[in-house]
C-alpha atoms as a PDB file:
ATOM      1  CA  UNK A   1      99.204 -22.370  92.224  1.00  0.00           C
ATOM      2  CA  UNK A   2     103.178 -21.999  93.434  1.00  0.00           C
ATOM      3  CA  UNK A   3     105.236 -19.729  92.937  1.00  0.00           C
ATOM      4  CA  UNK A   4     107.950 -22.307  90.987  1.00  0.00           C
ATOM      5  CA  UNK A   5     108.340 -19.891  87.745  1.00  0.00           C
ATOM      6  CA  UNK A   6     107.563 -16.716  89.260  1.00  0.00           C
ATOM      7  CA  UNK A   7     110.968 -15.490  89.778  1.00  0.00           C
ATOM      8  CA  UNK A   8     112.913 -17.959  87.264  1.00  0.00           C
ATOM      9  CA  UNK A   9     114.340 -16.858  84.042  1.00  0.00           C
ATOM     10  CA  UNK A  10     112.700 -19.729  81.616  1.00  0.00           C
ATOM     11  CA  UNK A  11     114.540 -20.523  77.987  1.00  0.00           C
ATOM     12  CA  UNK A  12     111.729 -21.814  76.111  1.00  0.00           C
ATOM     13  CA  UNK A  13     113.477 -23.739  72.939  1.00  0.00           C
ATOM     14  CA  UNK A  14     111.016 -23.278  70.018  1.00  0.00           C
ATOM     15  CA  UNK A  15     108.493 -20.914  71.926  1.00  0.00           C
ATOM     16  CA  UNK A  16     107.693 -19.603  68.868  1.00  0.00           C
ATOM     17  CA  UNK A  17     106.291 -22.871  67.569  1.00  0.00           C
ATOM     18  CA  UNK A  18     103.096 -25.290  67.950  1.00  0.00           C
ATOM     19  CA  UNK A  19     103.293 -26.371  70.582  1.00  0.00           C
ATOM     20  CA  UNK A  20     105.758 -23.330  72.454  1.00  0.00           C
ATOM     21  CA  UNK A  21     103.134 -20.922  71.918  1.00  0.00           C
ATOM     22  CA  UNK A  22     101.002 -22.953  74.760  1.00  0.00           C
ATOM     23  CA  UNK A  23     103.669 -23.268  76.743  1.00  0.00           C
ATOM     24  CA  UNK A  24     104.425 -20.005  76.238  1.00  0.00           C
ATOM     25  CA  UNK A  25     101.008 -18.544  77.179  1.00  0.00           C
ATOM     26  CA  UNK A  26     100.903 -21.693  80.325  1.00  0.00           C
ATOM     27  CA  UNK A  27     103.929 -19.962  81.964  1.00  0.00           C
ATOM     28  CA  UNK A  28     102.243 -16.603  81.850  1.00  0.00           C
ATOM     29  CA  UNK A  29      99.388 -17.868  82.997  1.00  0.00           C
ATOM     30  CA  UNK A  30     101.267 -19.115  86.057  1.00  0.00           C
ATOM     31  CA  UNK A  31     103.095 -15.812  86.575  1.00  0.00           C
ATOM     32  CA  UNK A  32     106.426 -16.408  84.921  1.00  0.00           C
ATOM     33  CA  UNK A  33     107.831 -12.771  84.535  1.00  0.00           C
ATOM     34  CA  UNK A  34     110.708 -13.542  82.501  1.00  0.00           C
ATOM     35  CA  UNK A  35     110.502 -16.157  79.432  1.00  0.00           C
ATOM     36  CA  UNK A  36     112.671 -15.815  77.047  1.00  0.00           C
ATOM     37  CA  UNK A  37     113.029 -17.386  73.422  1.00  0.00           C
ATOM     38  CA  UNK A  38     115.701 -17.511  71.259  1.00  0.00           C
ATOM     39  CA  UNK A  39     115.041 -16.824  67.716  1.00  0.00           C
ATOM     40  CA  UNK A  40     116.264 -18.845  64.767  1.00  0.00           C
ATOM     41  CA  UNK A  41     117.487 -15.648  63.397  1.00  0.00           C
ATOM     42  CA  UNK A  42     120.053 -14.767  65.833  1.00  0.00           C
ATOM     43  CA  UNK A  43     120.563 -18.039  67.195  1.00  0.00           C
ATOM     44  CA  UNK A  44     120.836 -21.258  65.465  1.00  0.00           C
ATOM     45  CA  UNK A  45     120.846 -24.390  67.824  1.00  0.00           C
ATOM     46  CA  UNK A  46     122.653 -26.730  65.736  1.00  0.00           C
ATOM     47  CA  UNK A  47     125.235 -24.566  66.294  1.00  0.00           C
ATOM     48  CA  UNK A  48     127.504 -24.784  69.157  1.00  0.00           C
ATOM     49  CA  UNK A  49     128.621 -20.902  68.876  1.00  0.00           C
ATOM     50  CA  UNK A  50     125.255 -19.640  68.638  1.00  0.00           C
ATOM     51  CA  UNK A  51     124.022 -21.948  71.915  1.00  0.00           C
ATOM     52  CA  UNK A  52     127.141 -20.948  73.809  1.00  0.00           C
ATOM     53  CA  UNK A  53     126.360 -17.413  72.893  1.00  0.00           C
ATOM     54  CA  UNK A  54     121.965 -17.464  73.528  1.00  0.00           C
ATOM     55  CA  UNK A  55     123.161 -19.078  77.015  1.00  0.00           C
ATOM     56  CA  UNK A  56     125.503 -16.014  77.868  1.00  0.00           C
ATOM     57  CA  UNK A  57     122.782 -13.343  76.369  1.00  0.00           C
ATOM     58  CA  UNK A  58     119.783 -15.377  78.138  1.00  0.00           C
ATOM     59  CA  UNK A  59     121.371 -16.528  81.292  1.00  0.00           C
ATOM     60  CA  UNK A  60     118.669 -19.294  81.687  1.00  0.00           C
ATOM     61  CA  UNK A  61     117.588 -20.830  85.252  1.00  0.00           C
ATOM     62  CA  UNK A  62     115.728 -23.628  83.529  1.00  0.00           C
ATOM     63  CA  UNK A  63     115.427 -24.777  80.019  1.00  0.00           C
ATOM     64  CA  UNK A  64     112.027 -26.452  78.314  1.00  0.00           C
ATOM     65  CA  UNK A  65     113.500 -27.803  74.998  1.00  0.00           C
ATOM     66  CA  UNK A  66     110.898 -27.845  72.252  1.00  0.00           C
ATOM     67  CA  UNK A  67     112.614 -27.180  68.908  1.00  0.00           C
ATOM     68  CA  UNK A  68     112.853 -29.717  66.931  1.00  0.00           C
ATOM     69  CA  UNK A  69     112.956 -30.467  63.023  1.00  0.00           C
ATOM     70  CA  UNK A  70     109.642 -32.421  62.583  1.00  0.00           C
ATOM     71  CA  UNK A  71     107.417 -33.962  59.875  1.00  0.00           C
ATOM     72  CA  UNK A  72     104.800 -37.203  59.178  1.00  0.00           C
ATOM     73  CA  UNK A  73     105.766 -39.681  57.223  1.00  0.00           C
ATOM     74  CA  UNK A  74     106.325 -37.961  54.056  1.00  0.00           C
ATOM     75  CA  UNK A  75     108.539 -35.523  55.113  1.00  0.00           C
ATOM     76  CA  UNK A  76     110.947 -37.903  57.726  1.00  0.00           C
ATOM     77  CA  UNK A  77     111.324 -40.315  54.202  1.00  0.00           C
ATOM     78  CA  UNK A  78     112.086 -37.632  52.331  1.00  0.00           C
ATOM     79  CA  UNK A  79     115.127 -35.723  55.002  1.00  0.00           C
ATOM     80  CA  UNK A  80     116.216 -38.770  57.713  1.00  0.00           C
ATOM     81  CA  UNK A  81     119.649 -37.523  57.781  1.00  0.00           C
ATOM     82  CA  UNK A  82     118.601 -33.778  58.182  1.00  0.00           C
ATOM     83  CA  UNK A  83     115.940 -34.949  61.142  1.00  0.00           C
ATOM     84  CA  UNK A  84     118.757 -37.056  62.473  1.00  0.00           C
ATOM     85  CA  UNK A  85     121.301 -34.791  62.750  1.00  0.00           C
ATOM     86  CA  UNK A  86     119.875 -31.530  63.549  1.00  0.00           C
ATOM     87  CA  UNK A  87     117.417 -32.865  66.462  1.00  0.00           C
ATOM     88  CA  UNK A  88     120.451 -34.361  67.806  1.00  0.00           C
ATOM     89  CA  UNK A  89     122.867 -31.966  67.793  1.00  0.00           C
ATOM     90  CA  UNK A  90     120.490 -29.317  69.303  1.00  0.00           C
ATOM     91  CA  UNK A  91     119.367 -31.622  71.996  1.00  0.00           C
ATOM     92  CA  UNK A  92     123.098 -32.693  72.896  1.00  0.00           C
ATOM     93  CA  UNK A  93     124.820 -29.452  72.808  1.00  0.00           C
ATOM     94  CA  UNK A  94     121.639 -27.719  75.139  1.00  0.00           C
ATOM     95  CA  UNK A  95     122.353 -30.243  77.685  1.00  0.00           C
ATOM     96  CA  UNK A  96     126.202 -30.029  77.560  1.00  0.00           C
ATOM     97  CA  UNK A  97     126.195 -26.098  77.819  1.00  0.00           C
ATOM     98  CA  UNK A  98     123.371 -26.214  80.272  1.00  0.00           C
ATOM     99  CA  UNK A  99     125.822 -28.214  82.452  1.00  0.00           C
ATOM    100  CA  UNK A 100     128.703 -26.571  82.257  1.00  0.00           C
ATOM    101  CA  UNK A 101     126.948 -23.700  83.367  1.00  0.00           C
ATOM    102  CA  UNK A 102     124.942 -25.449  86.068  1.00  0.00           C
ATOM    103  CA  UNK A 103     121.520 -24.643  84.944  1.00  0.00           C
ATOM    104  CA  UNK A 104     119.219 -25.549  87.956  1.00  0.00           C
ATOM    105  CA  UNK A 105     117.022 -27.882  85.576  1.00  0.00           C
ATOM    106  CA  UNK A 106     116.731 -28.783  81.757  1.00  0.00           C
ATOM    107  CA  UNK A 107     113.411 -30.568  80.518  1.00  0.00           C
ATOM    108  CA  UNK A 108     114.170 -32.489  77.041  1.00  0.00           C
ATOM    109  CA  UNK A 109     111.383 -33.480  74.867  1.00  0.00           C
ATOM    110  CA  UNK A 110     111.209 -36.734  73.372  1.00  0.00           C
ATOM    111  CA  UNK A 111     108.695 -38.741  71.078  1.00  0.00           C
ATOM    112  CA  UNK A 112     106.931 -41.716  70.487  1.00  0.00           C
ATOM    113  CA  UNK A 113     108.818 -42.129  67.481  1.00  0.00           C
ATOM    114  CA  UNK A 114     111.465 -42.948  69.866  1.00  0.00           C
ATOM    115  CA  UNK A 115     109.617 -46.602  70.480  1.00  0.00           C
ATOM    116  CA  UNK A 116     110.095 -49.908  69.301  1.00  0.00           C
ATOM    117  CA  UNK A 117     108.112 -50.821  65.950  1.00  0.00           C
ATOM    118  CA  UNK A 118     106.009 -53.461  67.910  1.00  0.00           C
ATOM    119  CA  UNK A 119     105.829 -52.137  71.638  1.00  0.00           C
ATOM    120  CA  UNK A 120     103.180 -53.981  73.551  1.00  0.00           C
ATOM    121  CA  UNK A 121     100.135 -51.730  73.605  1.00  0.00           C
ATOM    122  CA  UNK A 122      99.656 -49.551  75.810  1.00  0.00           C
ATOM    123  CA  UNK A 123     103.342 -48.503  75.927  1.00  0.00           C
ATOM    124  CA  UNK A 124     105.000 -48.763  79.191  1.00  0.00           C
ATOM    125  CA  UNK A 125     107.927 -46.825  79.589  1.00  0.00           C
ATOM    126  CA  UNK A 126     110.640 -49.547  80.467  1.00  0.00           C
ATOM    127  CA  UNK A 127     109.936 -50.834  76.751  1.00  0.00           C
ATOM    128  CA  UNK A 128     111.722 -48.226  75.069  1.00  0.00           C
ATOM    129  CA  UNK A 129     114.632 -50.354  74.730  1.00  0.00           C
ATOM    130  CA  UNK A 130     113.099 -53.513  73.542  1.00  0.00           C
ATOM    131  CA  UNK A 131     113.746 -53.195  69.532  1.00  0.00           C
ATOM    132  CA  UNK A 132     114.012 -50.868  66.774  1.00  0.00           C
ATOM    133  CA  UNK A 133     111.964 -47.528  66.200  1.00  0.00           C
ATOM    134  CA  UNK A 134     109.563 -48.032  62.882  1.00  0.00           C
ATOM    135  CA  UNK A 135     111.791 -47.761  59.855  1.00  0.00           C
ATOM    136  CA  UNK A 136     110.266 -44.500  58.229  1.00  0.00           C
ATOM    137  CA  UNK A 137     110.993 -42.103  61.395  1.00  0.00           C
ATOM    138  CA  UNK A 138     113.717 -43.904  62.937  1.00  0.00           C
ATOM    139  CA  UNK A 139     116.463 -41.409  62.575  1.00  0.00           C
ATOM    140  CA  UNK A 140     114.021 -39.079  64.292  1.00  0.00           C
ATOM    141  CA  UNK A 141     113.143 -41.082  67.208  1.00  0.00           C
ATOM    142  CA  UNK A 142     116.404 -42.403  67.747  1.00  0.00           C
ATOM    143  CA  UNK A 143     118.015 -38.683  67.729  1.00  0.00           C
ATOM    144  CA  UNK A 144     115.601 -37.758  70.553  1.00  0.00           C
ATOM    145  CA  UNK A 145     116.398 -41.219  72.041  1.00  0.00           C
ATOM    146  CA  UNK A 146     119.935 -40.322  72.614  1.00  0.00           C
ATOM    147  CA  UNK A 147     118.838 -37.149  74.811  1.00  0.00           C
ATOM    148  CA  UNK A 148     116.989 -39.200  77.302  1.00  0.00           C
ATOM    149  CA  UNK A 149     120.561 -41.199  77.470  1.00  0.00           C
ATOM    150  CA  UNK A 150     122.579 -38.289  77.820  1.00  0.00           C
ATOM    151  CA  UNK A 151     119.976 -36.572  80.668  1.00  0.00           C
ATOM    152  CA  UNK A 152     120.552 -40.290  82.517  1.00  0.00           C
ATOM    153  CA  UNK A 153     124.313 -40.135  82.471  1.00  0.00           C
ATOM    154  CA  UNK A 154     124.411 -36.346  83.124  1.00  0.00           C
ATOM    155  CA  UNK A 155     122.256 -37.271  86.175  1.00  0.00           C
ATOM    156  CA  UNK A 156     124.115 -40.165  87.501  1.00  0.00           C
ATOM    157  CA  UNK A 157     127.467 -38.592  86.862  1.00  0.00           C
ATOM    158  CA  UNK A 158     127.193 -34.760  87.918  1.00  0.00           C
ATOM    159  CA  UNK A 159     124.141 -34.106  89.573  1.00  0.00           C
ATOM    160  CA  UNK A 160     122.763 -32.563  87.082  1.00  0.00           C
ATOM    161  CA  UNK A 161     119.113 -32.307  86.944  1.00  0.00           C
ATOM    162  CA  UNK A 162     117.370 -33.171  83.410  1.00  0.00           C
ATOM    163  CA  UNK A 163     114.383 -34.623  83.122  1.00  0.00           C
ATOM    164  CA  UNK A 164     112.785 -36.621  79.806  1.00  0.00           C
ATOM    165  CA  UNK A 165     109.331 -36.425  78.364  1.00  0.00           C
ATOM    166  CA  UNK A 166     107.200 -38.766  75.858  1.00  0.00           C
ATOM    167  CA  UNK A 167     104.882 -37.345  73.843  1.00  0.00           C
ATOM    168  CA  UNK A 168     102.749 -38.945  71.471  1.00  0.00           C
ATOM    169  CA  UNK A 169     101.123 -36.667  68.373  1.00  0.00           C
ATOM    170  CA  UNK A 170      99.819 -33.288  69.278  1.00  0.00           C
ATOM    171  CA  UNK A 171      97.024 -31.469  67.455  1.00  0.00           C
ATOM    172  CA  UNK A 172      94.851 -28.509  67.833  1.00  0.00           C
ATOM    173  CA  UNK A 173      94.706 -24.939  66.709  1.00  0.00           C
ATOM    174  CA  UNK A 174      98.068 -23.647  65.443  1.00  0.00           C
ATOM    175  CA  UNK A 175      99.262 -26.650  63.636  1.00  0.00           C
ATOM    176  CA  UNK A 176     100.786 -27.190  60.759  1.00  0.00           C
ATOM    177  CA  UNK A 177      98.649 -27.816  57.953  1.00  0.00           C
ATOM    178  CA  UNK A 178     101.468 -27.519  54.938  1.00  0.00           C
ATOM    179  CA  UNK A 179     101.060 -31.064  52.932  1.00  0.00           C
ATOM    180  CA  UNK A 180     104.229 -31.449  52.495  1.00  0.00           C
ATOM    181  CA  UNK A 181     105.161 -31.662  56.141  1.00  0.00           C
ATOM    182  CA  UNK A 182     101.906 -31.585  58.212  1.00  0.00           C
ATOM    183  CA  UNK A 183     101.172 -34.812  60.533  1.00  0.00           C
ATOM    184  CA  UNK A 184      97.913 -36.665  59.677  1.00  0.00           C
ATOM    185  CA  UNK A 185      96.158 -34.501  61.642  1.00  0.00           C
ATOM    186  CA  UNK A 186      96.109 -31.468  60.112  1.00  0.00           C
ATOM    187  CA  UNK A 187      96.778 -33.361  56.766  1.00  0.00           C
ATOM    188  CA  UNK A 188      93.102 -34.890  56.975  1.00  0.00           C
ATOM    189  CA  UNK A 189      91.466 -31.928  58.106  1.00  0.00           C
ATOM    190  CA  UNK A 190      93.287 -29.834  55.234  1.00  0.00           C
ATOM    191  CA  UNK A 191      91.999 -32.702  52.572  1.00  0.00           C
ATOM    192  CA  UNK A 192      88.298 -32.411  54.027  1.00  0.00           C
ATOM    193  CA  UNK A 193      87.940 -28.588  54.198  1.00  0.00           C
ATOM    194  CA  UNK A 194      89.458 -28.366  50.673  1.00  0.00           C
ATOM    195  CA  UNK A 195      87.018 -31.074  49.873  1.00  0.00           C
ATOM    196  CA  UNK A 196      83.915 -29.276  50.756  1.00  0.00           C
ATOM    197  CA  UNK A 197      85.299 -25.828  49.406  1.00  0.00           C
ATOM    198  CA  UNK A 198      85.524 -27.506  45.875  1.00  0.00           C
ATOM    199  CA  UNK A 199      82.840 -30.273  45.479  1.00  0.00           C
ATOM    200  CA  UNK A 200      85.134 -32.901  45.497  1.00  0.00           C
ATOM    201  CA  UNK A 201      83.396 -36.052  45.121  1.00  0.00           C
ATOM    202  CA  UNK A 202      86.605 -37.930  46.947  1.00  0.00           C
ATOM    203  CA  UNK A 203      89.832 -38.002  48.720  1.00  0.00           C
ATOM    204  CA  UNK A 204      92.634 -39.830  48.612  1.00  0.00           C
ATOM    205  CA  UNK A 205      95.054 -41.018  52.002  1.00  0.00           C
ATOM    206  CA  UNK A 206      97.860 -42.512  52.851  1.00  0.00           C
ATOM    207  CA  UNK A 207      98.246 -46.294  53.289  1.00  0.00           C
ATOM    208  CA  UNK A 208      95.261 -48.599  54.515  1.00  0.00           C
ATOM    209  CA  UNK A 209      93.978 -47.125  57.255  1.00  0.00           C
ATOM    210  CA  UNK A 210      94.132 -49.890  59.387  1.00  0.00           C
ATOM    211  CA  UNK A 211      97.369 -48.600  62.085  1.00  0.00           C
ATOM    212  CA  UNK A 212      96.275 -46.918  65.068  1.00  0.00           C
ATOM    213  CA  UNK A 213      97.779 -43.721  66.545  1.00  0.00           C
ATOM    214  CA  UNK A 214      97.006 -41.748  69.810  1.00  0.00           C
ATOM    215  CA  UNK A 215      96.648 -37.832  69.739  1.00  0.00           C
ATOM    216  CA  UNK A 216      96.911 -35.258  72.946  1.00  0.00           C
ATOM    217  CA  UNK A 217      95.590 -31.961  72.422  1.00  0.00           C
ATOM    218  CA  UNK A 218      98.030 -29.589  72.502  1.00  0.00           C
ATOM    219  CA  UNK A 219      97.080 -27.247  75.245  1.00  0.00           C
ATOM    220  CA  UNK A 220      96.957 -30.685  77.508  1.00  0.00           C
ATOM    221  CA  UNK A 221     100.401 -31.186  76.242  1.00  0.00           C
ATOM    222  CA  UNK A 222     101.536 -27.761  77.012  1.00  0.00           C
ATOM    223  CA  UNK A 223     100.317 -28.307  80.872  1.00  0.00           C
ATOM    224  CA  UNK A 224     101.603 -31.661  81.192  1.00  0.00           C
ATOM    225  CA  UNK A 225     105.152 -30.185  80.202  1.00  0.00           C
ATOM    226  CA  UNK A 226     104.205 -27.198  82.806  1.00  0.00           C
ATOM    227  CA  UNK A 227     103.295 -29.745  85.761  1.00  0.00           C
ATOM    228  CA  UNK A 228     106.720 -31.861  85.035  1.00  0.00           C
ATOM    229  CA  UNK A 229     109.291 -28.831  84.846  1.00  0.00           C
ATOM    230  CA  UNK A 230     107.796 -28.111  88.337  1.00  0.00           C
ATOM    231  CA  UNK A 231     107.002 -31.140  90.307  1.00  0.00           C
ATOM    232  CA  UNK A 232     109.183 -33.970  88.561  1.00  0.00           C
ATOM    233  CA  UNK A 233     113.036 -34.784  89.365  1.00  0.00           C
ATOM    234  CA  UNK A 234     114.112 -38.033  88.172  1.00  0.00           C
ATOM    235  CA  UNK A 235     115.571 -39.948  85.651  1.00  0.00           C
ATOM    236  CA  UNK A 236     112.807 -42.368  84.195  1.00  0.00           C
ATOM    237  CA  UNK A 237     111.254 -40.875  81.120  1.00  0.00           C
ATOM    238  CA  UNK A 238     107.575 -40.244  81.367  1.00  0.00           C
ATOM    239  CA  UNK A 239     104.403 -40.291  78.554  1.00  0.00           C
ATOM    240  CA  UNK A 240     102.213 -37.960  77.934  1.00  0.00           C
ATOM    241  CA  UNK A 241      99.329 -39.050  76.323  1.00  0.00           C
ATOM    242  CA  UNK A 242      95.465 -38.812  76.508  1.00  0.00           C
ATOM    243  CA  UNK A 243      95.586 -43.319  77.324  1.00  0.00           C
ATOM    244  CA  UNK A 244      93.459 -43.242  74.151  1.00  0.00           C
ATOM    245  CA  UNK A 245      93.914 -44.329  70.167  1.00  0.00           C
ATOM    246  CA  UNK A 246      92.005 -44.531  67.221  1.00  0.00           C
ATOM    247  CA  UNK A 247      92.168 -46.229  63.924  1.00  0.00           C
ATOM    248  CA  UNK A 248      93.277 -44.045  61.187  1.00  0.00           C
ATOM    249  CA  UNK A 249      90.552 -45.250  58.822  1.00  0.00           C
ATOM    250  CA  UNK A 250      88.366 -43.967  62.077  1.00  0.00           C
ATOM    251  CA  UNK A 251      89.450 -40.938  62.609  1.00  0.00           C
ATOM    252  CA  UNK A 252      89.840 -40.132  58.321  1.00  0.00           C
ATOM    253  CA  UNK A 253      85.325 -40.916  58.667  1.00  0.00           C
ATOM    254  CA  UNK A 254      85.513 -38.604  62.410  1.00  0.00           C
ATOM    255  CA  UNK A 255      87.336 -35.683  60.648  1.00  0.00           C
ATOM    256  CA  UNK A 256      84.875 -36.120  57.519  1.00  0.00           C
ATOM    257  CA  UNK A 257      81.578 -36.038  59.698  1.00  0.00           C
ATOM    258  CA  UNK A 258      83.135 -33.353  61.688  1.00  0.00           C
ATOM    259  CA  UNK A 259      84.120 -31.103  58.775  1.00  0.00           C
ATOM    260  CA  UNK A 260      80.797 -32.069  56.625  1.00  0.00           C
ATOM    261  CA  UNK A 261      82.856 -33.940  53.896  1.00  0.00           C
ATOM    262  CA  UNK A 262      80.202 -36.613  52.471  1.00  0.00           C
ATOM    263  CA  UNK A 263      82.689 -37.860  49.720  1.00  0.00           C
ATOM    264  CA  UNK A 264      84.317 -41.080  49.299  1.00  0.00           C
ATOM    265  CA  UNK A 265      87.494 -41.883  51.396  1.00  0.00           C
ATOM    266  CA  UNK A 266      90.168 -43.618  49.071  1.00  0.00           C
ATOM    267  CA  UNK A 267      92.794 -45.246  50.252  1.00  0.00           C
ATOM    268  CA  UNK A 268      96.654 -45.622  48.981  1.00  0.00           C
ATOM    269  CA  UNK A 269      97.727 -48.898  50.045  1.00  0.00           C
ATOM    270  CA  UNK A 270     101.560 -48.010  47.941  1.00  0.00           C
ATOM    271  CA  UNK A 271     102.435 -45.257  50.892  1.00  0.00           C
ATOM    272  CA  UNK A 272     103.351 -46.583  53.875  1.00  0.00           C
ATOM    273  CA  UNK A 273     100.813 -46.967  57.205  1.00  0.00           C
ATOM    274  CA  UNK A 274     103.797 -46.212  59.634  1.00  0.00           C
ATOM    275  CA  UNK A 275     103.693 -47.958  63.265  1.00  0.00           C
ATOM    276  CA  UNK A 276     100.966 -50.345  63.232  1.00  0.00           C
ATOM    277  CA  UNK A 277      99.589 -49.234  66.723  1.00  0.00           C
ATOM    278  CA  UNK A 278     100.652 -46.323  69.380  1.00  0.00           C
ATOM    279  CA  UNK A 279      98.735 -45.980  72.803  1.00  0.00           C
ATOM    280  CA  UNK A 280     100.512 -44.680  75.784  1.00  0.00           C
ATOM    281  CA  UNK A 281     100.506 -45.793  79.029  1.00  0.00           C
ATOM    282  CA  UNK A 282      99.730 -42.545  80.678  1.00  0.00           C
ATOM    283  CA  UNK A 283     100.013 -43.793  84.207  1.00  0.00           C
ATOM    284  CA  UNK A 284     103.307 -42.177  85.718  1.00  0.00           C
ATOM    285  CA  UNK A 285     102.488 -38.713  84.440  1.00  0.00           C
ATOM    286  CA  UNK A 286      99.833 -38.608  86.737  1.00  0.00           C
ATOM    287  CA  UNK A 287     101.350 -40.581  89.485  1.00  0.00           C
ATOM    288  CA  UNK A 288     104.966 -38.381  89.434  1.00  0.00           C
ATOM    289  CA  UNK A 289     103.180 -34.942  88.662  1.00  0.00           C
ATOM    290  CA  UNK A 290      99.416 -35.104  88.031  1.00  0.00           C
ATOM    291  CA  UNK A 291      99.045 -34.519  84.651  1.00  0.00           C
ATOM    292  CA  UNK A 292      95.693 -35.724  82.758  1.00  0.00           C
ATOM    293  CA  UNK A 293      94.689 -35.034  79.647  1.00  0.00           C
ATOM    294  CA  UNK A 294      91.160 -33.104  79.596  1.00  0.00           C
ATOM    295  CA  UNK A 295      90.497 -32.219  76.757  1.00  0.00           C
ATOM    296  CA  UNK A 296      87.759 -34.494  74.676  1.00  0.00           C
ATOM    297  CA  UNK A 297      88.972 -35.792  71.493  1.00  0.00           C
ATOM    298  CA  UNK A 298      85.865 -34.382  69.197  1.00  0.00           C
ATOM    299  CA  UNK A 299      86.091 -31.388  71.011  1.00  0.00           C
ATOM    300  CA  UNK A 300      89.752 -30.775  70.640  1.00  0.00           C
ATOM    301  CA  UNK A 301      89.163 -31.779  66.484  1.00  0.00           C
ATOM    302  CA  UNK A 302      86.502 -28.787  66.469  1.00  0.00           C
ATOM    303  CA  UNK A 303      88.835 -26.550  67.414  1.00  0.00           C
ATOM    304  CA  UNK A 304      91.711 -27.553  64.979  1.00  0.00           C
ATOM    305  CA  UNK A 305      88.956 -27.523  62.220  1.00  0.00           C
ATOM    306  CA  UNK A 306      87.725 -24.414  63.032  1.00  0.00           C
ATOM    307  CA  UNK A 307      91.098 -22.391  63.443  1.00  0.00           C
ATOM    308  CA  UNK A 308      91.912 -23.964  59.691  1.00  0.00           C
ATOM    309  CA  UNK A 309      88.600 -22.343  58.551  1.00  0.00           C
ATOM    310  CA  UNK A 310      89.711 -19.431  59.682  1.00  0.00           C
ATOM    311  CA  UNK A 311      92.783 -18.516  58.506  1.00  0.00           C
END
């Protein structure tokens, strides 16, 4: 293991979060002494004061950028303009005032939402240009888009070193199971569990079932972020991704087995399926920095399901 964090101050953007907690704990675990996080109480990140302020207070070396306003379907129908405008003016105003202030590197996450509708499967990254996110998280993707614009031009016109990261749906313990907001993960498992609890003799779910979505365990997510703050320096944007996908009516039947719901599965063709199919091409994360996924998909579910139980 180097010693790349050991004496750098790290910013961690949403460390408080999903997915910042692992990245969080990752950066310990590699001997990071000083990670700091700023906390929506004293500093809100849509707000150009309070970044120019947690950058004086924090006096970063590198920032990992994981807050973001997120949702499934429901909840990115419901608020585009909020998801729009808040992921982007966080994302923009981080890199601007991490430039002006040379920060030695900034690491912007992005998201799968960020590709076309119908990407050839599995997605490669030079087809993130070829058409139009899918119409129900567009403003989201394309928000996230603009970073990965902004980190090229920054690059190409000052030096500066940003680099741009793909990932597709994370899940695991820690997640957020809320209905209102939670992604299907955590939104099946929820339904199931409740199932069980109460004798339900069904459930009910979102669209068809037939679209197909890919899902990286968050602690594989966490290191893949890790490995690219350290090792990567360029300006192609890079998936992370586990290579595989399921059907959603598959993985609704997985989550049931797993969670010992015998009930019917009903399906609600009037709400919307979302992008018919998302698998990564996972191929330059582990060329450019060596990141694979290793965490098995049923074994990764247990855990979820079991941290739900608990609480």
């Amino acid at each position: 293991m180097s010693n790349y964090f050991g004496d750098r101050r790290i910013v961690v953007t949403g460390g408080a979060g999903f997915l910042g907690h692992y990245v969080v704990e990752g950066l310990r675990q590699r001997g990071c002494r000083q990670i700091l996080i700023p906390q929506i109480e004293q500093y809100d990140l849509v707000n150009p004061t309070d970044i120019a302020r947690m950058y004086e207070d924090m006096r970063p070396d590198v920032v990992i950028h994981l807050a973001a306003v997120v949702g499934g379907i429901g909840a990115n129908r419901e608020r585009p303009g909020e998801f729009f405008y808040k992921n982007l003016m966080m994302g923009v105003q981080l890199i601007e005032q991490a430039r002006l202030r040379s920060i030695q590197k900034l690491v912007a996450i992005g998201t799968v939402c960020a590709y076309p509708k119908f990407t050839p499967v599995p997605f490669q990254e030079e087809h993130l240009w070829d058409g139009y996110p899918e119409e129900t998280n567009a403003p989201y993707g394309l928000a996230k888009k603009v970073l990965l614009v902004q980190s090229q031009a920054y690059r190409q016109q000052y030096g500066f070193n940003s680099i741009f990261l793909l990932p597709v749906n994370l899940y695991g313990p820690g997640d957020n199971f809320d209905p209102r907001t939670s992604h299907v993960i955590p939104a099946l498992i929820k339904k199931c569990v409740d199932a069980v609890k109460a004798d339900a003799p069904y459930i009910t779910c979102w669209g068809t079932g037939a679209a197909s979505r890919e899902f990286l365990y968050v602690a594989d997510a966490a290191e893949g972020i890790l490995l690219a703050t350290e090792r990567y320096d360029r300006l192609e944007p890079v998936n992370l991704g586990a290579g595989r996908e399921i059907r959603i009516k598959d993985l609704a039947e997985k989550i049931a087995k797993l969670t010992g719901f015998r009930g019917e599965i009903r399906w609600d063709p009037s709400k919307p399926d979302g992008q018919p199919r998302r698998c990564l091409d996972v191929s330059k994360a582990k060329e450019y920095f060596g990141f694979e996924a290793k965490t098995s998909f049923d074994e990764g579910l247990r855990q979820a399901i079991d941290w739900y139980r608990g609480r």
